[in-house]
PDB file of N, CA and C in Angstrom:
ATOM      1  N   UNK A   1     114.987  29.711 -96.098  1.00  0.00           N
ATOM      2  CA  UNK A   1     114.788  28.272 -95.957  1.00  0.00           C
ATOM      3  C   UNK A   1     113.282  28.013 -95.871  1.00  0.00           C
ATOM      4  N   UNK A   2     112.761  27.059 -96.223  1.00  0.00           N
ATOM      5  CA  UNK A   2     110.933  26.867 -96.674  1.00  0.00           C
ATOM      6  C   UNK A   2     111.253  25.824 -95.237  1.00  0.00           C
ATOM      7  N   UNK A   3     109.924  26.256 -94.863  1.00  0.00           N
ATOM      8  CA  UNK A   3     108.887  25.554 -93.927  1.00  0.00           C
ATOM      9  C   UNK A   3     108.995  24.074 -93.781  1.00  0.00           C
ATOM     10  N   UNK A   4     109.116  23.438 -95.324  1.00  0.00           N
ATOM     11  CA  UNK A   4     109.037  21.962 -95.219  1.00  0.00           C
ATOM     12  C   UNK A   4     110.567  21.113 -94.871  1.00  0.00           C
ATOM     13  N   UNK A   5     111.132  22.102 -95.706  1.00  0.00           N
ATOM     14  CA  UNK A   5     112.798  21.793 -95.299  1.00  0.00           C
ATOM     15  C   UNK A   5     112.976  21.512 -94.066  1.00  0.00           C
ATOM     16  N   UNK A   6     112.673  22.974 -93.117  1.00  0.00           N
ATOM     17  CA  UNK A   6     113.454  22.846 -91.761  1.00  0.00           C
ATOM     18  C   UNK A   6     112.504  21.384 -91.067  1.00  0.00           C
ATOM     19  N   UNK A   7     110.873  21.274 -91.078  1.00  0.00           N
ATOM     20  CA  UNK A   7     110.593  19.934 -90.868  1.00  0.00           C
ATOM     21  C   UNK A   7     111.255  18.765 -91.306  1.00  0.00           C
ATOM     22  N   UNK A   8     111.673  18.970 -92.331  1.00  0.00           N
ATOM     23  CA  UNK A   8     111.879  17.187 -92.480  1.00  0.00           C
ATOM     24  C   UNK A   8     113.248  17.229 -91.966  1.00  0.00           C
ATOM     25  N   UNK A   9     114.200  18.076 -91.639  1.00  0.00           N
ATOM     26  CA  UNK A   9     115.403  17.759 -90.742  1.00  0.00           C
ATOM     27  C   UNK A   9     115.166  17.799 -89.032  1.00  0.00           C
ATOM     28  N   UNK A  10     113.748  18.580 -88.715  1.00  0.00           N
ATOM     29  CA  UNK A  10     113.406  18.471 -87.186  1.00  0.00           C
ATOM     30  C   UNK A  10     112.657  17.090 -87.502  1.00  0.00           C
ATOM     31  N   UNK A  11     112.013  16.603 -88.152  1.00  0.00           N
ATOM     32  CA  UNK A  11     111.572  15.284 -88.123  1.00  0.00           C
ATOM     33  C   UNK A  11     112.510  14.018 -88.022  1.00  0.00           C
ATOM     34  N   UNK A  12     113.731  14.009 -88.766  1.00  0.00           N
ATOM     35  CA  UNK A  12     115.148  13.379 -88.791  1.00  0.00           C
ATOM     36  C   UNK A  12     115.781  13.365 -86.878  1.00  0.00           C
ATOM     37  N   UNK A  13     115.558  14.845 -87.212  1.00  0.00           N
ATOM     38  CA  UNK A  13     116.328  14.569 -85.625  1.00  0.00           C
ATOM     39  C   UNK A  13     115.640  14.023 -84.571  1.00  0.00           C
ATOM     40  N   UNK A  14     114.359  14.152 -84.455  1.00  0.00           N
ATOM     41  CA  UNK A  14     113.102  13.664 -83.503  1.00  0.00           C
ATOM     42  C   UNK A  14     112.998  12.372 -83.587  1.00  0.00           C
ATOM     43  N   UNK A  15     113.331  12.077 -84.902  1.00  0.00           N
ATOM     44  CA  UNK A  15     113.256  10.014 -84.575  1.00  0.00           C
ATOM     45  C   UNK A  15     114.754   9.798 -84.551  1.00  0.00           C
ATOM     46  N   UNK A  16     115.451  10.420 -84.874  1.00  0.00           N
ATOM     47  CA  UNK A  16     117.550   9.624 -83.969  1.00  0.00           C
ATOM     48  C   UNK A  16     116.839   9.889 -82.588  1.00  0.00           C
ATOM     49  N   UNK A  17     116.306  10.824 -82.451  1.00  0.00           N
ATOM     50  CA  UNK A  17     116.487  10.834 -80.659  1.00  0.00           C
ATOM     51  C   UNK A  17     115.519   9.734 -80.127  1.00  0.00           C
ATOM     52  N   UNK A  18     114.499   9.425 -80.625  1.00  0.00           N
ATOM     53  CA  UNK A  18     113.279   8.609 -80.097  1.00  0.00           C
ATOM     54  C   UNK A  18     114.042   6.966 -80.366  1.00  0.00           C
ATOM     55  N   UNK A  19     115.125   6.794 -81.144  1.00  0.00           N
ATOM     56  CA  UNK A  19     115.499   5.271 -81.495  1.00  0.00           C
ATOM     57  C   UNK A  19     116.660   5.522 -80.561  1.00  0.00           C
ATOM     58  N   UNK A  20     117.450   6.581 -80.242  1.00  0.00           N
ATOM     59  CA  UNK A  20     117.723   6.561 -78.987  1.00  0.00           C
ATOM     60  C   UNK A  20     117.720   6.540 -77.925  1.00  0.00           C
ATOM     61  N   UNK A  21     116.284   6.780 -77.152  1.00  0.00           N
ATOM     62  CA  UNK A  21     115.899   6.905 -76.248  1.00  0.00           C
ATOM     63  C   UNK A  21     115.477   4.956 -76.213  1.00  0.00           C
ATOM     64  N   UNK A  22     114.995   4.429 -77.067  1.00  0.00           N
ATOM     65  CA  UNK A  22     114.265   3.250 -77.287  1.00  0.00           C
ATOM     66  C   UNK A  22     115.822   1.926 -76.601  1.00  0.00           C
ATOM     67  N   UNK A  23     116.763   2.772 -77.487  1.00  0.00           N
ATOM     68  CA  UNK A  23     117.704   1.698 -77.641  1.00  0.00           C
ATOM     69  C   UNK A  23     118.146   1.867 -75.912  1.00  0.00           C
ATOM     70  N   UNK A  24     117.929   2.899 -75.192  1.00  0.00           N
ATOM     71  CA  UNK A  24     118.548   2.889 -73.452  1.00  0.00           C
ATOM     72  C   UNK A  24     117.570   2.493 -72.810  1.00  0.00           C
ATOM     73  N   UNK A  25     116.716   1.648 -73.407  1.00  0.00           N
ATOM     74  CA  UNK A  25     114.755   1.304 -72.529  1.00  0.00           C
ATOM     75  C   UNK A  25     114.273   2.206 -71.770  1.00  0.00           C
ATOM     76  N   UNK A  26     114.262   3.603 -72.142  1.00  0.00           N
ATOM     77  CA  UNK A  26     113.452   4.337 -71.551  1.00  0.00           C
ATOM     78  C   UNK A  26     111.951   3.584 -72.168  1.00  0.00           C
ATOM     79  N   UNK A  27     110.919   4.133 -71.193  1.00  0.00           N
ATOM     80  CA  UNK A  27     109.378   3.536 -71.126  1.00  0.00           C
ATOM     81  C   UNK A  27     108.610   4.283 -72.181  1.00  0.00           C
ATOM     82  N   UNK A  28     108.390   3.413 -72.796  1.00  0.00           N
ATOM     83  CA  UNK A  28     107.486   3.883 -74.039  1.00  0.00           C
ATOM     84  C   UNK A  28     106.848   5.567 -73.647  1.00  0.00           C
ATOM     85  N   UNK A  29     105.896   5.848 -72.574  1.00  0.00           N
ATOM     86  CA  UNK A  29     105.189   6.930 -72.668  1.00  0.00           C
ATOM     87  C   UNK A  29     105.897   7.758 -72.361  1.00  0.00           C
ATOM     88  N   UNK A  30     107.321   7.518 -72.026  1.00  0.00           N
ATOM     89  CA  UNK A  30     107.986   9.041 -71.842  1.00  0.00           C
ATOM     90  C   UNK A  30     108.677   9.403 -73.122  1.00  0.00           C
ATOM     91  N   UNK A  31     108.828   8.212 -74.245  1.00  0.00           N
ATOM     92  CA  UNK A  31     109.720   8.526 -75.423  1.00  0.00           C
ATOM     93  C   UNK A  31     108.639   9.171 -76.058  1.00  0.00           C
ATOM     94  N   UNK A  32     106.963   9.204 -75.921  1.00  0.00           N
ATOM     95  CA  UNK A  32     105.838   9.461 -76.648  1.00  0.00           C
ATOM     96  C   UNK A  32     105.997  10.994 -76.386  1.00  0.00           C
ATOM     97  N   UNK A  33     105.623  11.521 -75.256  1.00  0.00           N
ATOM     98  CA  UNK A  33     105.856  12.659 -74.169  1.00  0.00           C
ATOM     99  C   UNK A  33     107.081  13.344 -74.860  1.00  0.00           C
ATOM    100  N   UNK A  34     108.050  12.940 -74.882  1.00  0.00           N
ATOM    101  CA  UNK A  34     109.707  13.612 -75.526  1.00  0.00           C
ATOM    102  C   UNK A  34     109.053  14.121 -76.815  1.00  0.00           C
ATOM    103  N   UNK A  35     108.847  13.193 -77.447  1.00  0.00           N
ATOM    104  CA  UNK A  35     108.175  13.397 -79.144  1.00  0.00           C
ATOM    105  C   UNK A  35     107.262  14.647 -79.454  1.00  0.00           C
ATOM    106  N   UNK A  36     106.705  14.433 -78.608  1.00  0.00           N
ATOM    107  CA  UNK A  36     105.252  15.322 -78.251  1.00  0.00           C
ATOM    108  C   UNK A  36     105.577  16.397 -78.443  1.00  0.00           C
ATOM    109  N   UNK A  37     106.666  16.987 -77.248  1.00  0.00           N
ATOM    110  CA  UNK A  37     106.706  18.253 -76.888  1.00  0.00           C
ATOM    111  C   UNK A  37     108.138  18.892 -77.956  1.00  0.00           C
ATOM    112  N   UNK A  38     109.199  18.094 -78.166  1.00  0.00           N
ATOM    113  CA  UNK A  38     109.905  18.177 -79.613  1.00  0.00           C
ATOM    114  C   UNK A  38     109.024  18.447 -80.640  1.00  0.00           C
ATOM    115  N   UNK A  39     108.173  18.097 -81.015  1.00  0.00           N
ATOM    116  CA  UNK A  39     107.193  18.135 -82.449  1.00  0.00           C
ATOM    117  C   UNK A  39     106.798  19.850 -82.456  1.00  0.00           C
ATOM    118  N   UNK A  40     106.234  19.766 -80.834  1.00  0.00           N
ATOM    119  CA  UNK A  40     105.771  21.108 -80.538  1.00  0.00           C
ATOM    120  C   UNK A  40     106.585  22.159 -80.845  1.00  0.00           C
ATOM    121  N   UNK A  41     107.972  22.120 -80.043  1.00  0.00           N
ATOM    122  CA  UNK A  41     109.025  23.408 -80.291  1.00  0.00           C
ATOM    123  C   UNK A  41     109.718  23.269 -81.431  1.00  0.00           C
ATOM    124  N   UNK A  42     109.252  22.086 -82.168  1.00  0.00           N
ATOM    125  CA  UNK A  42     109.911  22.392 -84.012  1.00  0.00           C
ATOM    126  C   UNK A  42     109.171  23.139 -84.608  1.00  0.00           C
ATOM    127  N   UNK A  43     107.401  23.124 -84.435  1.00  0.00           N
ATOM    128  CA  UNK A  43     107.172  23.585 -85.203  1.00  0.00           C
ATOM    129  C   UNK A  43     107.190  25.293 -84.743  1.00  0.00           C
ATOM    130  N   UNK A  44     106.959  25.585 -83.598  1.00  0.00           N
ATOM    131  CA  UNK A  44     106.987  27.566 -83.076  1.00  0.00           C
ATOM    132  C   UNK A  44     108.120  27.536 -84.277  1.00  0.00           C
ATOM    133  N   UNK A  45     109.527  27.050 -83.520  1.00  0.00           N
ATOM    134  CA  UNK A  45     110.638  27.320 -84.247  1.00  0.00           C
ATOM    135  C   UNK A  45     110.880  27.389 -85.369  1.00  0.00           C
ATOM    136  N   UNK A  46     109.875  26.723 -86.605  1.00  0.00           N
ATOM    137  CA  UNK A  46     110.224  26.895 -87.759  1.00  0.00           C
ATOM    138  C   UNK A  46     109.117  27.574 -87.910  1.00  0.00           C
ATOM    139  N   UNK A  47     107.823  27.897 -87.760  1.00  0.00           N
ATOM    140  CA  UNK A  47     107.803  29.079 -87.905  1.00  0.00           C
ATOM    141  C   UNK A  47     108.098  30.588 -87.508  1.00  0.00           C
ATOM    142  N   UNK A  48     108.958  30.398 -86.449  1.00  0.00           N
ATOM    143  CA  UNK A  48     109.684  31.706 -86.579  1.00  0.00           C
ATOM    144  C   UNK A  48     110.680  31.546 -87.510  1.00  0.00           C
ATOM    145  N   UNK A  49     111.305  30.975 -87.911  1.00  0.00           N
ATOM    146  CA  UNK A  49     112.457  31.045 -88.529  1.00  0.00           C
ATOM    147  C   UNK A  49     112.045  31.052 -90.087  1.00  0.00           C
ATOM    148  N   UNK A  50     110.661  30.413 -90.648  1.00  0.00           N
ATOM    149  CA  UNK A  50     110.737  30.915 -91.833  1.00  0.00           C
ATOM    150  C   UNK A  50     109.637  31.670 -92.572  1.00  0.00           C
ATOM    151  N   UNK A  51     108.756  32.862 -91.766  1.00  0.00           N
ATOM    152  CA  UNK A  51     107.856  33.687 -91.542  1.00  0.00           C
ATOM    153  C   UNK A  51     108.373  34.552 -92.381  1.00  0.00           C
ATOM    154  N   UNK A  52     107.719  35.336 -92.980  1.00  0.00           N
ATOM    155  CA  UNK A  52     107.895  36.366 -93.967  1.00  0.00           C
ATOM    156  C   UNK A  52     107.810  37.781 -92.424  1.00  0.00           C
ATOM    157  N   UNK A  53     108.309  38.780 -93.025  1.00  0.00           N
ATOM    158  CA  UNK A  53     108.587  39.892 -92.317  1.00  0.00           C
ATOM    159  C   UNK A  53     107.099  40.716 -92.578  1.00  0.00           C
ATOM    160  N   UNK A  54     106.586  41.609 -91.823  1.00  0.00           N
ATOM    161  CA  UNK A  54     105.661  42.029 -91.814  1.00  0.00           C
ATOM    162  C   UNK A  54     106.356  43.817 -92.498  1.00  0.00           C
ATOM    163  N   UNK A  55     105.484  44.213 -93.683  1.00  0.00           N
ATOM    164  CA  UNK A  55     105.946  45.838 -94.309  1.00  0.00           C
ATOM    165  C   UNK A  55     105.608  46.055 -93.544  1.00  0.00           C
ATOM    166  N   UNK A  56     106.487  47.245 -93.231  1.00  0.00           N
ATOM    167  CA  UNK A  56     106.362  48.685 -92.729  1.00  0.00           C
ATOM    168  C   UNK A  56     105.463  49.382 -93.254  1.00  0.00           C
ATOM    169  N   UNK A  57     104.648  49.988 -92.120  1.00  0.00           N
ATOM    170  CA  UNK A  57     103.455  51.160 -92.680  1.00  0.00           C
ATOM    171  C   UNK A  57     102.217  50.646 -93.483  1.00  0.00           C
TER     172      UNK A  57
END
């Protein structure tokens, strides 16, 4: 799976959750904060997940 793929479905899911968070009036700087740190563990996560393997030897 390429790099840009798994972003644009962690990007999909990061704004359902942020128009969800919006639609229960949570306070703007904590939906910012949520975003923030989501953005963050999408991206480790996709690059672990679509990193080439390092040869042996």
């Amino acid at each position: 799976m390429s790099f840009g793929l798994y972003s644009i479905g962690f990007a999909i899911l990061i704004g359902g959750l942020i128009y969800a968070a919006y639609l229960v009036h949570m306070p703007v700087h904590w939906i910012a904060v949520g975003a923030v740190v989501l953005l963050g563990a999408g991206i480790l996560s996709g690059v672990k997940a679509t990193r080439q393997k390092d040869p042996a030897g």
